[in-house]
C-alpha atoms as a PDB file:
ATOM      1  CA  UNK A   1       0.000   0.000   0.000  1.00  0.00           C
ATOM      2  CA  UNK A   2       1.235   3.363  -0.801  1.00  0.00           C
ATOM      3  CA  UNK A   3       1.575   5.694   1.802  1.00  0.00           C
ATOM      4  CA  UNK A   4       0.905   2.550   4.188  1.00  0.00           C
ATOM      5  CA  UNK A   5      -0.329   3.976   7.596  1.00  0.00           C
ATOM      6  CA  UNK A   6       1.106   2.869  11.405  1.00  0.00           C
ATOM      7  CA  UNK A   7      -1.333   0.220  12.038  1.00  0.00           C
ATOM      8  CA  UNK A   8      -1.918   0.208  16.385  1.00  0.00           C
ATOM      9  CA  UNK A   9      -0.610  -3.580  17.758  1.00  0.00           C
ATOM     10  CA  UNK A  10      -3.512  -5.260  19.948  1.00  0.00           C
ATOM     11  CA  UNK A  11      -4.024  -7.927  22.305  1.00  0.00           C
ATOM     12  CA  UNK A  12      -6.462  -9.730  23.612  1.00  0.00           C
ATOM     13  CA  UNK A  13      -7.289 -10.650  27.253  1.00  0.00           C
ATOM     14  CA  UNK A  14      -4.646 -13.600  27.090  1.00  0.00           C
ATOM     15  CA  UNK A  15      -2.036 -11.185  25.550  1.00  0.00           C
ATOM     16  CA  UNK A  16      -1.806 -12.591  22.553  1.00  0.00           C
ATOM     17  CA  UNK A  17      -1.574 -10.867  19.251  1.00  0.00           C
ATOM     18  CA  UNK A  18      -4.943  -9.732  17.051  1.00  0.00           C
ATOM     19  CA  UNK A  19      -5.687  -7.903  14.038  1.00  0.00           C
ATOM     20  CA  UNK A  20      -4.179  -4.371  13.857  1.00  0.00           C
ATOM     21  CA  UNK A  21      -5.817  -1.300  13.765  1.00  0.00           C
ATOM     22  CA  UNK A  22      -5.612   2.028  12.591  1.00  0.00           C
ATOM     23  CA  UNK A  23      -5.659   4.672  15.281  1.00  0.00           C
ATOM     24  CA  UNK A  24      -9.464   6.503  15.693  1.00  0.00           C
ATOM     25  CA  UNK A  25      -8.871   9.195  13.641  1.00  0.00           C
ATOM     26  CA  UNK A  26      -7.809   7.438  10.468  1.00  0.00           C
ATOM     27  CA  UNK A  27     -10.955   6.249   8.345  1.00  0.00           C
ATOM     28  CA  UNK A  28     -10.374   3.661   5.820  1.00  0.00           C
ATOM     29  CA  UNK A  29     -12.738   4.467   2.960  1.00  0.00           C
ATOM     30  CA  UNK A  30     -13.963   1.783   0.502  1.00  0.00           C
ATOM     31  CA  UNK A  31     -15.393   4.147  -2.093  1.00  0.00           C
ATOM     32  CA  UNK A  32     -17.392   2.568  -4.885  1.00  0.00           C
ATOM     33  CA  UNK A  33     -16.864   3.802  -8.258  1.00  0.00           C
ATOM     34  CA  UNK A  34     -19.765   3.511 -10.942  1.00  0.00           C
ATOM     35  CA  UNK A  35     -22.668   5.450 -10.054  1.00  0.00           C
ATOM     36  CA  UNK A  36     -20.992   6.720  -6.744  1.00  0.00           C
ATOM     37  CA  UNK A  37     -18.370   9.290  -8.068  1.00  0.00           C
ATOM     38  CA  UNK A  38     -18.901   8.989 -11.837  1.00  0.00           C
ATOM     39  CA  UNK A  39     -22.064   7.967 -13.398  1.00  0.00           C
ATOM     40  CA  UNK A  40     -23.005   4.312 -13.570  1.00  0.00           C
ATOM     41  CA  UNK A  41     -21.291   2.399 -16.238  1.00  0.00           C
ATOM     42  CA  UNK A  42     -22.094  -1.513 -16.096  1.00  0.00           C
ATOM     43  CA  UNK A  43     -19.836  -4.059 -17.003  1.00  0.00           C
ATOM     44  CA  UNK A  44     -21.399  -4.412 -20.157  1.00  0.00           C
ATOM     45  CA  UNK A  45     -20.384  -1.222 -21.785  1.00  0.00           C
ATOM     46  CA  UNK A  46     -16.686  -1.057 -21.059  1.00  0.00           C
ATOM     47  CA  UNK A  47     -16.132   1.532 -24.039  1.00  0.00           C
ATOM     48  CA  UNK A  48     -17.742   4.098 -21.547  1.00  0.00           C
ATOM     49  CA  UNK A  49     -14.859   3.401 -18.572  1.00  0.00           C
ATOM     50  CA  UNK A  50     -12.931   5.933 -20.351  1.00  0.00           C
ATOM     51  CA  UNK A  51     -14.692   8.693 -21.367  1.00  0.00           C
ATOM     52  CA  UNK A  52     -17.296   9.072 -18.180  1.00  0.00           C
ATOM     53  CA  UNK A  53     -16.761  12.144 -16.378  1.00  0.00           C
ATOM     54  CA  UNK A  54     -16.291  12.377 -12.291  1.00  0.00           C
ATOM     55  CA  UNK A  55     -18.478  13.687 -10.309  1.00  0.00           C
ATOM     56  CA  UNK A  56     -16.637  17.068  -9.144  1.00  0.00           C
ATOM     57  CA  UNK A  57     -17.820  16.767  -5.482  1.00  0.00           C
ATOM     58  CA  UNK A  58     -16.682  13.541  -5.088  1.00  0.00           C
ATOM     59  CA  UNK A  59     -13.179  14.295  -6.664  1.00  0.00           C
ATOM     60  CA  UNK A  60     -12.802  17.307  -4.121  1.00  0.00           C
ATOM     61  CA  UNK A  61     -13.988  15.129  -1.280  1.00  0.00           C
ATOM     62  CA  UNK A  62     -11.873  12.441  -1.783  1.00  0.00           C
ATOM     63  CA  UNK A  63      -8.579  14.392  -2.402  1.00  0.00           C
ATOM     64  CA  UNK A  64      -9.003  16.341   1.019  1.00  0.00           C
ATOM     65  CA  UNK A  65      -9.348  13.348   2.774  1.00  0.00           C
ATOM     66  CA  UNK A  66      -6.599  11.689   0.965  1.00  0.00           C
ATOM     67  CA  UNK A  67      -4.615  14.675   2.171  1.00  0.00           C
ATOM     68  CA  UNK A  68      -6.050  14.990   5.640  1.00  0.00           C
ATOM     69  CA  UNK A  69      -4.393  11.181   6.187  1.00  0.00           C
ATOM     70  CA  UNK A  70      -7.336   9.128   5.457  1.00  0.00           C
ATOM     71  CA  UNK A  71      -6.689   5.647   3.058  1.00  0.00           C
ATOM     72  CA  UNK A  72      -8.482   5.740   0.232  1.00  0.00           C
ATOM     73  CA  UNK A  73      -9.459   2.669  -1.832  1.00  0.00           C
ATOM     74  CA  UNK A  74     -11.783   2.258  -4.422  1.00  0.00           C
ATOM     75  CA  UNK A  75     -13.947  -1.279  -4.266  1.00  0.00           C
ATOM     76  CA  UNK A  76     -15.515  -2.048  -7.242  1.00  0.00           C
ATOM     77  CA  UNK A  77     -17.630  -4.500  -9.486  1.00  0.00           C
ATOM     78  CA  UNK A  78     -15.441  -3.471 -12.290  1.00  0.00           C
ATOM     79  CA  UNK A  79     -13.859  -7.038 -12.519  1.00  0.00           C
ATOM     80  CA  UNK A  80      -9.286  -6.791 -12.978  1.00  0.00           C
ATOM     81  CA  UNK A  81      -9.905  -7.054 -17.461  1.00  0.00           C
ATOM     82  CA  UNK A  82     -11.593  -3.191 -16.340  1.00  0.00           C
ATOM     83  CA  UNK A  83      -8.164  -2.484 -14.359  1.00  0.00           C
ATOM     84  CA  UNK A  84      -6.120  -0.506 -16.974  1.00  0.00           C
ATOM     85  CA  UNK A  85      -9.025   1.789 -18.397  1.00  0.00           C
ATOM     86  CA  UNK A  86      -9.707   2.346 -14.224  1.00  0.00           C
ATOM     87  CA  UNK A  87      -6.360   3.013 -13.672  1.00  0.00           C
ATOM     88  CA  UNK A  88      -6.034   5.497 -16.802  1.00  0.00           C
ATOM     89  CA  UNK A  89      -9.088   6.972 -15.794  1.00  0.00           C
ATOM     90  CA  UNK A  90      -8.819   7.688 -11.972  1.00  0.00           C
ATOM     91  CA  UNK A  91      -4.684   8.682 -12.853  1.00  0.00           C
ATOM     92  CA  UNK A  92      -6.257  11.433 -15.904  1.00  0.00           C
ATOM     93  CA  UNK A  93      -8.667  13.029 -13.396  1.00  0.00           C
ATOM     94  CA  UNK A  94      -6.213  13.440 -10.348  1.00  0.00           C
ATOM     95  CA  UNK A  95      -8.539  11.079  -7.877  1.00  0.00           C
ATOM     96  CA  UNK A  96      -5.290  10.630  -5.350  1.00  0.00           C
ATOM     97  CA  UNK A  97      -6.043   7.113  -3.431  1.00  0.00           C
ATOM     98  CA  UNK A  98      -3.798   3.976  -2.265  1.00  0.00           C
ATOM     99  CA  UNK A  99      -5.721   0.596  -4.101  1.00  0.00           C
ATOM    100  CA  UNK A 100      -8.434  -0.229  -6.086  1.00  0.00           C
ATOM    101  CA  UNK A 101      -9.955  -3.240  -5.271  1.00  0.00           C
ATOM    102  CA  UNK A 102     -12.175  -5.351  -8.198  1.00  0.00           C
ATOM    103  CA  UNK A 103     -14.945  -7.662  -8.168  1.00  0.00           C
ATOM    104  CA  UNK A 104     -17.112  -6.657  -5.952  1.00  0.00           C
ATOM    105  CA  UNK A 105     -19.988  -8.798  -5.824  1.00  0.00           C
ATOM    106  CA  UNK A 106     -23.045  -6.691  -8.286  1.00  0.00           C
ATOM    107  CA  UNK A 107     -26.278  -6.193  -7.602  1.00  0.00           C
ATOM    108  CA  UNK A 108     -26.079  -4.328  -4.370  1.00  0.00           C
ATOM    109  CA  UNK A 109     -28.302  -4.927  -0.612  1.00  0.00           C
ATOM    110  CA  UNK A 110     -24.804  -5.781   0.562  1.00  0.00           C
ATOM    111  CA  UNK A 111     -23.979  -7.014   4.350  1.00  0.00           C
ATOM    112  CA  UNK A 112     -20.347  -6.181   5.557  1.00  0.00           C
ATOM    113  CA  UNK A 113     -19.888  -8.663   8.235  1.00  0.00           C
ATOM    114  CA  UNK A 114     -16.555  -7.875   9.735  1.00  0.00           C
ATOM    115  CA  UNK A 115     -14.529  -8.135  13.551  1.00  0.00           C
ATOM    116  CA  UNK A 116     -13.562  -4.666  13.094  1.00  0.00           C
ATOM    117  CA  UNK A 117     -16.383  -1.441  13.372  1.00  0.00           C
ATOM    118  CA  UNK A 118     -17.960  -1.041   9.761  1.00  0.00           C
ATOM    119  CA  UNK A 119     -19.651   2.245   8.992  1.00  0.00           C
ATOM    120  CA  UNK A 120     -21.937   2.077   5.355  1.00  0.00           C
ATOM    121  CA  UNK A 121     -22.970   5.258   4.178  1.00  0.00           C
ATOM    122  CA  UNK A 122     -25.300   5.112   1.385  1.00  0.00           C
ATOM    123  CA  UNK A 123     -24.361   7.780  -1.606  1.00  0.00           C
ATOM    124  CA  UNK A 124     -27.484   9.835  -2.669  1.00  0.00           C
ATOM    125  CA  UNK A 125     -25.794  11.830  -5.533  1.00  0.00           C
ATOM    126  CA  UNK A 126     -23.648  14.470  -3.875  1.00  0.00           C
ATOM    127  CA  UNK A 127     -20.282  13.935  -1.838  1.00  0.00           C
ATOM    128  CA  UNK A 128     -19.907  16.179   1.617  1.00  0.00           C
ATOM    129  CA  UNK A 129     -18.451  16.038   4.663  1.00  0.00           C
ATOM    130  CA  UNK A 130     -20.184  13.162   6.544  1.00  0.00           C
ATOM    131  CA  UNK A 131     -22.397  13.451   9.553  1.00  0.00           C
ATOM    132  CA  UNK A 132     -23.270  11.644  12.721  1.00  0.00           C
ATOM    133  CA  UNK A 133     -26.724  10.613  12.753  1.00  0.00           C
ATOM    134  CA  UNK A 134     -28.610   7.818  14.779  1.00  0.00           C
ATOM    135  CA  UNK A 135     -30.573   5.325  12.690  1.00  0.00           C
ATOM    136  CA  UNK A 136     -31.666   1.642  13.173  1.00  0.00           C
ATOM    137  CA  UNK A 137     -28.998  -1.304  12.422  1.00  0.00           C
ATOM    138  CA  UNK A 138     -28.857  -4.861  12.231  1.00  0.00           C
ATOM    139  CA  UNK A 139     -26.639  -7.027  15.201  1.00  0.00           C
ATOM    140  CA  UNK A 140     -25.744 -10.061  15.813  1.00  0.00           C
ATOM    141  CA  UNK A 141     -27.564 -11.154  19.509  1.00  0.00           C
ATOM    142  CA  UNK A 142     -25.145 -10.782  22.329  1.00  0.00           C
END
């Protein structure tokens, strides 16, 4: 990873070794990128990968918190024969960012299950600073 940030050692209660962290104030954005911060380009029409146009809200967002220390990586259902148009095309319109992950799975209603805190924020066509808000989410029983 480019960039790579100091991941925080833990332990658990036995002292032994666990999954790094990055300290709190380091968010590690998974940013999608069709229909999120260019328009949506399926699979299917590959031909448009390189001439879409970002969103300019989204490239703004994401380069200040590139430069305020975030990681940003792009996860994607653009599958790896999509990587060199991505590549070209995030390089050509300055979208600073450490990976690009492919092959998402498509079709969306996705459920992150993960040991580490996962926050989703659903994008609803413009790109600002986020907010804290309270709203309803599934758990596993305790």
């Amino acid at each position: 990873m480019k960039d790579e940030k100091k991941l925080d050692e833990l332990f658990d209660k036995n002292g032994n070794l666990i999954s790094p962290q990055l300290p709190i104030h380091i968010k590690n954005y998974m940013i999608d990128i069709d229909g999120t911060v260019t328009e949506d380009v399926p699979n299917e029409e590959p031909e448009r990968m390189a001439t879409c146009e970002p969103f300019p809200d989204a490239l703004e967002t994401l380069n200040r918190w590139y430069d305020q220390g975030h990681i940003i990586t792009f996860f994607t259902s653009r599958t790896v024969e999509h990587k060199e148009v991505t590549d070209n095309w995030l390089r050509k319109h300055g979208f600073k960012h450490h990976g690009v992950l492919y092959g998402k799975p498509r079709g969306g209603n996705y459920h992150w299950i993960d040991n580490h805190i996962v926050r989703a924020t659903k994008y609803k066509g413009k790109f600002t600073d986020l907010v804290m808000q309270k709203k309803n989410v599934e758990l596993f029983e305790e």
